[in-house]
Protein backbone atom coordinates (compact mmCIF):
# COMPACT_ATOMS: atom_id res chain seq x y z
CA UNK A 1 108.04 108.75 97.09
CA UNK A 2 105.02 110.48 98.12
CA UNK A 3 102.88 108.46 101.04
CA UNK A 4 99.46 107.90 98.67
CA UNK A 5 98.17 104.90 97.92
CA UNK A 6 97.96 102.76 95.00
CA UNK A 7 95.81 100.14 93.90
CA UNK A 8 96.71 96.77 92.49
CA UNK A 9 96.61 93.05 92.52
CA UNK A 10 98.12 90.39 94.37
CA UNK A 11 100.17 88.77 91.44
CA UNK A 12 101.70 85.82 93.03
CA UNK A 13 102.48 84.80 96.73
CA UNK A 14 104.39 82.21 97.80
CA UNK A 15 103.62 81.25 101.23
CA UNK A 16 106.42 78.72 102.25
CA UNK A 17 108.90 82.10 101.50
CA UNK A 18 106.51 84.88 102.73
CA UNK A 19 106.54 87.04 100.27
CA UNK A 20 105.21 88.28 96.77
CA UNK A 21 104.24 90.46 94.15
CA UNK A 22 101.62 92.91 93.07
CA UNK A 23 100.72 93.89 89.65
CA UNK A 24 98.44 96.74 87.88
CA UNK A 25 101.39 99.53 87.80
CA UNK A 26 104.09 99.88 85.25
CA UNK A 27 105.82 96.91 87.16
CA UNK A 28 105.33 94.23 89.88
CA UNK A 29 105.70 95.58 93.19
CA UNK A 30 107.33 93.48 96.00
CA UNK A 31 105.57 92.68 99.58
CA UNK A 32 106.35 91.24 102.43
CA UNK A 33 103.60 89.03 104.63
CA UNK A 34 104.53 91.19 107.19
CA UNK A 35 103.47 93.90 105.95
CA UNK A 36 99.63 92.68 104.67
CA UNK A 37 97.00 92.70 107.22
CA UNK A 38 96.36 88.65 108.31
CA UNK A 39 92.86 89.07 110.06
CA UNK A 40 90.93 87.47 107.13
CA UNK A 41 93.88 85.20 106.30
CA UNK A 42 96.82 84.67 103.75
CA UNK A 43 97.38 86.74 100.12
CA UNK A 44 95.13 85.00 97.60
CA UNK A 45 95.60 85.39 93.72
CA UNK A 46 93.56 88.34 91.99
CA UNK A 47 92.74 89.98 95.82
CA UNK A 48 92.66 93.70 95.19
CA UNK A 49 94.88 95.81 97.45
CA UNK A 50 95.90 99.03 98.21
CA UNK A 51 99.49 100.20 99.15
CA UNK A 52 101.77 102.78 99.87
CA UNK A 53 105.44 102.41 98.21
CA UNK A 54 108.71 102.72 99.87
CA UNK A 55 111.94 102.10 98.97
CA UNK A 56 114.17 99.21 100.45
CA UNK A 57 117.40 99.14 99.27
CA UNK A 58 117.01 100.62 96.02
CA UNK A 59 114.17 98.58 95.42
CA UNK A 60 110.55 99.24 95.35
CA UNK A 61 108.15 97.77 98.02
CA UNK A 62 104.62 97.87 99.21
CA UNK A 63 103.82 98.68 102.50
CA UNK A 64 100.69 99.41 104.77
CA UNK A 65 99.00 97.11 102.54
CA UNK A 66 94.89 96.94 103.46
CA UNK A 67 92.36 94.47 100.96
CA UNK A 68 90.20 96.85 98.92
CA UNK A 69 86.65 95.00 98.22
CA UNK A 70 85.99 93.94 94.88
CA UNK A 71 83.22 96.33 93.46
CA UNK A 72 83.14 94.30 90.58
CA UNK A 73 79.53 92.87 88.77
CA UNK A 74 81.07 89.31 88.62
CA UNK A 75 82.11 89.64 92.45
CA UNK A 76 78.75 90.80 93.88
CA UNK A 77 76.94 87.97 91.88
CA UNK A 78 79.14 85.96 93.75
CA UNK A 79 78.69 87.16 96.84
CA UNK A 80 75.01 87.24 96.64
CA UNK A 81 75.26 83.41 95.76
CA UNK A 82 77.46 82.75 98.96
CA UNK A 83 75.23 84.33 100.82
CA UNK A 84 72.03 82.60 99.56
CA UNK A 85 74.13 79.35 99.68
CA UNK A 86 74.85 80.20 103.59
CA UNK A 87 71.21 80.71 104.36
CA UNK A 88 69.64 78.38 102.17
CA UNK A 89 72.05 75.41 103.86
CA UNK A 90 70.98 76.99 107.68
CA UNK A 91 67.26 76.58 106.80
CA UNK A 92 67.80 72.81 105.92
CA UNK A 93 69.83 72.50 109.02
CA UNK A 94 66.66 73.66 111.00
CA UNK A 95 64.21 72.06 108.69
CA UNK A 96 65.79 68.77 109.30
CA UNK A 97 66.28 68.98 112.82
């Protein structure tokens, strides 16, 4: 296989095991923890990825995995709500004090 990347979902992850799936190509691409970049913590559900795709003993897996930010409508509101949450808590903080 050619060393481009893909795009795709986490599908499932199973922590206690360390390993799991991605979906959003013709079929569910395996992944090691090892192999997904831990600085902003574990795999979560839905977390868009991209990927390169080797092959491990006649199977396929992802490697050089790196989070892709959701571009989404529905994930900006939500950021933008975070964020307001985050400073609207920090003024009461100083308020109160």
């Amino acid at each position: 296989m050619k060393n481009e990347f893909h795009q795709g979902k986490i599908k499932q992850y199973d922590a206690t095991k360390g390993f799991g799936f991605i979906g959003g190509l013709e079929q569910d691409i395996f992944f090691h923890i090892s192999d997904f970049p831990l600085a902003e913590g574990e795999p979560q559900r839905h977390e868009r990825v991209k990927f390169v795709i080797a092959t491990n003993h006649g199977k396929l897996k992802a490697i050089k995995i790196e989070r892709v930010k959701d571009q989404s409508e529905k994930a900006k509101k939500t950021r933008a709500v975070q964020n307001n949450q985050s400073i609207t808590s920090a003024l009461l903080n100083n308020f109160r004090k």
